[in-house]
Protein backbone atom coordinates (compact mmCIF):
# COMPACT_ATOMS: atom_id res chain seq x y z
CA UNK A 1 41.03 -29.90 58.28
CA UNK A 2 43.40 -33.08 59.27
CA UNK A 3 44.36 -30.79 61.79
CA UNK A 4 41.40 -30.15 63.00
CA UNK A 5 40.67 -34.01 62.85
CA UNK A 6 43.28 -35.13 64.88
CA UNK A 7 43.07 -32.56 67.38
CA UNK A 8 39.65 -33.46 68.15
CA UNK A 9 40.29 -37.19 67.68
CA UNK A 10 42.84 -36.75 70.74
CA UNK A 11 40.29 -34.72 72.96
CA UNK A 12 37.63 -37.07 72.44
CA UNK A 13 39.98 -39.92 73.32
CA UNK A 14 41.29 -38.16 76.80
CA UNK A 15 37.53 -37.06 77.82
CA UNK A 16 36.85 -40.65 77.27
CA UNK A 17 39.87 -41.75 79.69
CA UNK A 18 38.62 -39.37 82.24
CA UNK A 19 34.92 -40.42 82.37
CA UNK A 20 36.16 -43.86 82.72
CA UNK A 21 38.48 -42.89 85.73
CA UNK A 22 35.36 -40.62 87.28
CA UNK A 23 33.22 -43.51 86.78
CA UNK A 24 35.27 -45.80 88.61
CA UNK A 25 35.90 -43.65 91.58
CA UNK A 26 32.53 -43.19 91.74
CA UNK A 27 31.84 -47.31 92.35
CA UNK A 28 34.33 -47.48 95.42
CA UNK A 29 33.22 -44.28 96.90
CA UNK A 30 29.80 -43.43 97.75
CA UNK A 31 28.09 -40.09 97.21
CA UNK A 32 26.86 -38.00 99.62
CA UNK A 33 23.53 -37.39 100.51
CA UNK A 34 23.56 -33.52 100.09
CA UNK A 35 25.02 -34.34 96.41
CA UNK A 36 21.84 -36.56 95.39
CA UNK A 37 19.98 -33.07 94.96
CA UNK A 38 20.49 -29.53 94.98
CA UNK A 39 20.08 -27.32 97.55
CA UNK A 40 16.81 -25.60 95.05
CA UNK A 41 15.72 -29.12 94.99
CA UNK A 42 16.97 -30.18 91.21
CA UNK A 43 18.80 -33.47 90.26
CA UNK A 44 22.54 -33.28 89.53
CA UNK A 45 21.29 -35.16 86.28
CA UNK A 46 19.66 -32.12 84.79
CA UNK A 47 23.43 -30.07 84.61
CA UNK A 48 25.49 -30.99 81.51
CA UNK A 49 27.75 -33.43 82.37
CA UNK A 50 32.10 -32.28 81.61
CA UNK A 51 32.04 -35.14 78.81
CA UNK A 52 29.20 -32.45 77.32
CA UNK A 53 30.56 -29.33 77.98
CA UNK A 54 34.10 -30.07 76.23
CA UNK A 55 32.44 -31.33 73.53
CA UNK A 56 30.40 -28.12 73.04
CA UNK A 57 33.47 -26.11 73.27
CA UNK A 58 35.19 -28.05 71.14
CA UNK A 59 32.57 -27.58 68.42
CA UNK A 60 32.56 -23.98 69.35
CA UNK A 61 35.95 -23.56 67.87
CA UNK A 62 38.10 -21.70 65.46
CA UNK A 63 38.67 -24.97 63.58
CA UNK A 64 34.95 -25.44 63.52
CA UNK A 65 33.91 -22.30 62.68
CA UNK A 66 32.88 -22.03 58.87
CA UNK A 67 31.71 -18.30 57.24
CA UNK A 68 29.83 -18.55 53.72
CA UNK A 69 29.87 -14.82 52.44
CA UNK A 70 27.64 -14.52 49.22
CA UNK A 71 27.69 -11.06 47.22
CA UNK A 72 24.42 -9.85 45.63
CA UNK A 73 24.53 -7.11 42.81
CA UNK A 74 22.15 -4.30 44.59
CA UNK A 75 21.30 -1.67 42.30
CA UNK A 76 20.78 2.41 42.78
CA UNK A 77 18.29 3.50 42.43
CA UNK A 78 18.15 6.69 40.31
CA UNK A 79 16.37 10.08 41.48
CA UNK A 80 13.46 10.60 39.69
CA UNK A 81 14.49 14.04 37.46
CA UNK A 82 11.86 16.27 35.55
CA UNK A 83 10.94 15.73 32.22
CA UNK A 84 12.63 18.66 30.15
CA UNK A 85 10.29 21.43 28.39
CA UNK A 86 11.47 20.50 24.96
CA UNK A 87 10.54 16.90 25.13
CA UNK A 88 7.21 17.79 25.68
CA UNK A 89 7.34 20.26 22.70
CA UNK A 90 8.75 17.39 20.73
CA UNK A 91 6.12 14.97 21.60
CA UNK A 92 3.23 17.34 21.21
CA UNK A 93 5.12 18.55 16.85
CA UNK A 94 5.32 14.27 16.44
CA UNK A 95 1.61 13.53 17.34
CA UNK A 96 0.30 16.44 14.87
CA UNK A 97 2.62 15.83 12.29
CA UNK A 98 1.36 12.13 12.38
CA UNK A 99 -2.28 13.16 12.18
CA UNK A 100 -1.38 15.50 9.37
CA UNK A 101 0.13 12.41 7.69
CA UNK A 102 -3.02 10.13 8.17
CA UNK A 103 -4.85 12.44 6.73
CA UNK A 104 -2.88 13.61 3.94
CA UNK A 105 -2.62 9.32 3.25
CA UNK A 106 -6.86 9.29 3.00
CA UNK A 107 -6.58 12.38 1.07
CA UNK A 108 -4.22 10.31 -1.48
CA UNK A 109 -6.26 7.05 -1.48
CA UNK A 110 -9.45 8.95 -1.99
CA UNK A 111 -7.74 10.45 -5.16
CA UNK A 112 -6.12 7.44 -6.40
CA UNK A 113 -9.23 6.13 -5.87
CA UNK A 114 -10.76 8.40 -8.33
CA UNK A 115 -8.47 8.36 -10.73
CA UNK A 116 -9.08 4.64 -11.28
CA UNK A 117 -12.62 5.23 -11.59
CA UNK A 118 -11.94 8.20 -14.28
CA UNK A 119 -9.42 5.64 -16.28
CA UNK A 120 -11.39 2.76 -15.94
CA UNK A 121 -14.46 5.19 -17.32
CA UNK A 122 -12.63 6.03 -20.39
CA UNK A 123 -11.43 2.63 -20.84
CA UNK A 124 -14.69 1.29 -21.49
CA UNK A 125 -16.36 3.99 -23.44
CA UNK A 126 -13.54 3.56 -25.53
CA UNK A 127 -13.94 -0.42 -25.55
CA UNK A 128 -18.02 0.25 -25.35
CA UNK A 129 -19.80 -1.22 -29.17
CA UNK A 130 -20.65 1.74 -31.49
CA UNK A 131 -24.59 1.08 -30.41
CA UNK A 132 -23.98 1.94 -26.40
CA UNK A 133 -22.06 4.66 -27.32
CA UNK A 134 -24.99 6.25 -29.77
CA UNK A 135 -27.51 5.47 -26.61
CA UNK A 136 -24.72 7.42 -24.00
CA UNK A 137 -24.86 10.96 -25.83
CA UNK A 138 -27.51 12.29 -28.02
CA UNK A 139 -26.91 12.31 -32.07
CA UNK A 140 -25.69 15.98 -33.05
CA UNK A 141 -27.21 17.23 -36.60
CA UNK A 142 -24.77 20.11 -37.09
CA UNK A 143 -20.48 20.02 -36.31
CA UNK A 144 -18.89 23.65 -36.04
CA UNK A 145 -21.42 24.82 -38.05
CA UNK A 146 -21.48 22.10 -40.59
CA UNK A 147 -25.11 20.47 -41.78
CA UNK A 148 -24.29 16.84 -41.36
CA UNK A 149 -27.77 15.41 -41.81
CA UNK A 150 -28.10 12.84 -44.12
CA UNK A 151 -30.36 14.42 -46.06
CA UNK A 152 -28.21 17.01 -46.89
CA UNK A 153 -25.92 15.01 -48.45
CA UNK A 154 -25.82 14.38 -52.20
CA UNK A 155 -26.20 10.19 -53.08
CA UNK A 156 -22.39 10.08 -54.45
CA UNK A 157 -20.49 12.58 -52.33
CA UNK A 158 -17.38 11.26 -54.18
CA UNK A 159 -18.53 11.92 -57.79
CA UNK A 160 -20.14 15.45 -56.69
CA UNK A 161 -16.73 16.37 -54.77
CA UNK A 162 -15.51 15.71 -58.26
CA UNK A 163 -17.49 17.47 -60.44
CA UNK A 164 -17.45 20.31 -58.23
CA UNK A 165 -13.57 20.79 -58.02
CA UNK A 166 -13.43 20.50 -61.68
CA UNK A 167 -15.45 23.04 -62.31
CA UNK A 168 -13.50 25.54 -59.57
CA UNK A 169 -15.52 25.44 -56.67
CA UNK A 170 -12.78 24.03 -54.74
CA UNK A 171 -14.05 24.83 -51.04
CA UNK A 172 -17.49 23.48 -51.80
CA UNK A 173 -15.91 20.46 -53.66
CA UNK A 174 -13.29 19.92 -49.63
CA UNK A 175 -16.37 20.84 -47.38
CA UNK A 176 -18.72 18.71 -48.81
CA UNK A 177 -15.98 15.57 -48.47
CA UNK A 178 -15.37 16.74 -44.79
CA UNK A 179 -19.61 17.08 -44.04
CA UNK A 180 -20.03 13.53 -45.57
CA UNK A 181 -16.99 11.70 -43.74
CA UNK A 182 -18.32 13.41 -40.66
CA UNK A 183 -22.13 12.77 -41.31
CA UNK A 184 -21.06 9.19 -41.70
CA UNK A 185 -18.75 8.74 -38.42
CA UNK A 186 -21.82 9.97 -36.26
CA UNK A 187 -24.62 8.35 -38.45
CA UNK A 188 -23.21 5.21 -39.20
CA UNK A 189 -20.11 4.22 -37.10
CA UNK A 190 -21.28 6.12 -33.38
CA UNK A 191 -18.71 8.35 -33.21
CA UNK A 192 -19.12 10.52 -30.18
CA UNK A 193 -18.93 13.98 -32.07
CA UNK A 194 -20.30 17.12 -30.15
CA UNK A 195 -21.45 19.80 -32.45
CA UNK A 196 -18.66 22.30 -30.81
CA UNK A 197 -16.11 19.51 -31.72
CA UNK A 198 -13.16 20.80 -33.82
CA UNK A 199 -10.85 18.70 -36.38
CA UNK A 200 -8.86 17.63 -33.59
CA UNK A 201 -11.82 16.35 -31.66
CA UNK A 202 -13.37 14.47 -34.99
CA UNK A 203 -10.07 12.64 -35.91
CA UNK A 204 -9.58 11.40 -32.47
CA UNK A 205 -13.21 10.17 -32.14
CA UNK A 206 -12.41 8.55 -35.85
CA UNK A 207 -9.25 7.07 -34.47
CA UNK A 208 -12.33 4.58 -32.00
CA UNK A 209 -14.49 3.64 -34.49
CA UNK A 210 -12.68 3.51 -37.59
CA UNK A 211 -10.06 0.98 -38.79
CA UNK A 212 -6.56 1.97 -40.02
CA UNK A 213 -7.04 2.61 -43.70
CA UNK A 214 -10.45 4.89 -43.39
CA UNK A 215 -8.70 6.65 -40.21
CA UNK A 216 -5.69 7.45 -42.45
CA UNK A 217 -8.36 8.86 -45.19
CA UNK A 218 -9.74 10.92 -42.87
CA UNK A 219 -6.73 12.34 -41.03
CA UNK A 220 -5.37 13.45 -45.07
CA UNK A 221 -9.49 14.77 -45.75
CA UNK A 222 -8.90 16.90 -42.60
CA UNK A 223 -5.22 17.96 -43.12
CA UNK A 224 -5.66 19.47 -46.70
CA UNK A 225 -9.40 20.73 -45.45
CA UNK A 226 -7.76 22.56 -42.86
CA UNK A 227 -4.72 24.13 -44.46
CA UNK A 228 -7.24 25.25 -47.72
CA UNK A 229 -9.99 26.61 -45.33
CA UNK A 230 -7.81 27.96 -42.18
CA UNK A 231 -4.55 29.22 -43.92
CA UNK A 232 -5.59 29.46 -47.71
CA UNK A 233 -2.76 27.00 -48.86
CA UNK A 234 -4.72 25.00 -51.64
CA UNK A 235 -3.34 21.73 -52.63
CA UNK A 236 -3.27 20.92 -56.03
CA UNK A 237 -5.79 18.46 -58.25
CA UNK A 238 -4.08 15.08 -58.21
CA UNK A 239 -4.62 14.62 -54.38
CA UNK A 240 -7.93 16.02 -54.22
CA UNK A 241 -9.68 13.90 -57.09
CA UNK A 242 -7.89 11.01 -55.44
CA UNK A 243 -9.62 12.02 -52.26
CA UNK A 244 -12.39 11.97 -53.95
CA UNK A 245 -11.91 8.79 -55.57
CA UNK A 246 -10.84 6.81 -51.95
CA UNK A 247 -13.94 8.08 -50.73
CA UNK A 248 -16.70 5.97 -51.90
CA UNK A 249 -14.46 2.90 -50.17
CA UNK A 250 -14.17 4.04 -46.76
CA UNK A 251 -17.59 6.31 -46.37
CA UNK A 252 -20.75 6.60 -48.23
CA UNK A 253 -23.72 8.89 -47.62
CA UNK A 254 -25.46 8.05 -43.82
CA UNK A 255 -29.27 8.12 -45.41
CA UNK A 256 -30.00 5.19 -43.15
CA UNK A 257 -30.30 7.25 -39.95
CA UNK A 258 -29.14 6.95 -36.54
CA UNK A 259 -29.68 3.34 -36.39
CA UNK A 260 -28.03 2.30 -39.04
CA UNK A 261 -24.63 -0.39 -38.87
CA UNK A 262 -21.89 0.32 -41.25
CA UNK A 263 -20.88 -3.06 -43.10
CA UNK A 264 -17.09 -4.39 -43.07
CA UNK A 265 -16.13 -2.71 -46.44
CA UNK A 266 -17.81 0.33 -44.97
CA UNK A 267 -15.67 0.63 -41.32
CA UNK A 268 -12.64 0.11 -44.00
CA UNK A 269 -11.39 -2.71 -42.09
């Protein structure tokens, strides 16, 4: 570029020198009158004078010359290929397996659904007081077979039980422990007790409405009922009288009907 500089600096300077010498040649000598205009009729003026042309080729130099080259990224552009047979397969298996899955997940939240209702069902007719449970199912008079109306029922079923076992009646003296205990869970406590329910059944509707020491009484009544009755093992007389003894403080005869309450000393709690 000083190069440049200097060379130009020089050419200016010697263009200069010779417009100064053509302009004084020009005072002592005057022009011609053919040269005051063109032969098509246009002024000498209007052609670029030689101060003007070097200039321009000066300018139009190598050392003037400047090139700017810019790269931009340009990018292919990729043929536009079919879409293979197996992707659409693919595509078509993913949106039916995801409609099978949206309805399989209603399927579950309906049934989770119901399962809370069910639990939450149970829940409070276990929770429910004695009296909404009588009102929910109707008052059975017979259990598997066994009359468990209160009239049936001697006034002491303990003392009876008793006497009868004494004297050798031994299934009389069991059954008529197990029809009073059971008469008095549906009469007096509102245990829900179908009459198709079995011993199973009546000690787990016990296990709602009775506290712990009259639900232990009646889970031993039922035990030494059932093996006597079902499988003929009798038990012997000490824990039958005291059966019969322990049973005036957890139960007593249900004479007072349906709507009857059992007291605190009664519910053996």
């Amino acid at each position: 570029m000083k190069r440049a500089a200097c060379i130009t600096l020089a050419l200016l300077a010697a263009v200069a020198a010779h417009a100064v010498a053509a302009g004084t040649a020009a005072v002592d000598r005057p022009a011609p009158a053919h040269a005051a205009a063109g032969t098509d009729g246009t002024a000498r003026g209007d052609d670029p004078s030689p101060v003007k042309r070097r200039i321009g080729e000066i300018l139009r130099g190598p050392e003037f010359a400047r090139e700017e080259v810019v790269r931009l990224p340009k990018f292919k552009e990729r043929p536009d290929r079919a879409k293979p047979a197996w992707l659409d397969g693919l595509e078509d298996f993913v949106r039916g397996l995801s409609e099978i899955l949206r309805v399989l997940a209603w399927a579950l939240g309906a049934i989770a659904i119901l399962a809370v209702l069910a639990v939450a069902h149970r829940w409070w007719q276990a929770q429910a007081p004695s009296s909404v449970v009588r009102r929910a199912a109707p008052v059975p008079v017979t259990v598997a077979g066994l009359d468990i109306r209160p009239d049936s029922l001697p006034m002491d079923i303990g003392l009876t039980a008793r006497m009868a076992w004494e004297q050798g009646e031994r299934a009389q003296a069991l059954s008529l422990l197990y029809r009073g205990a059971i008469s008095s869970l549906v009469m007096r406590f509102g245990a829900r007790i179908r009459e198709s329910a079995t011993e199973g059944d009546c000690v787990r509707a016990a296990r709602l409405v009775l506290g712990h020491p009259a639900q232990e009484f009646f889970e031993r009544l039922t035990s030494v009922r059932s093996s006597a009755v079902y499988a003929s093992r009798w038990p012997e007389s000490a824990p039958v009288l005291a059966l019969c003894d322990e049973y005036a403080v957890h139960f007593r005869a249900a004479r007072g009907g349906p709507g009857s309450m059992p007291t605190d000393g009664e519910a053996g709690r």
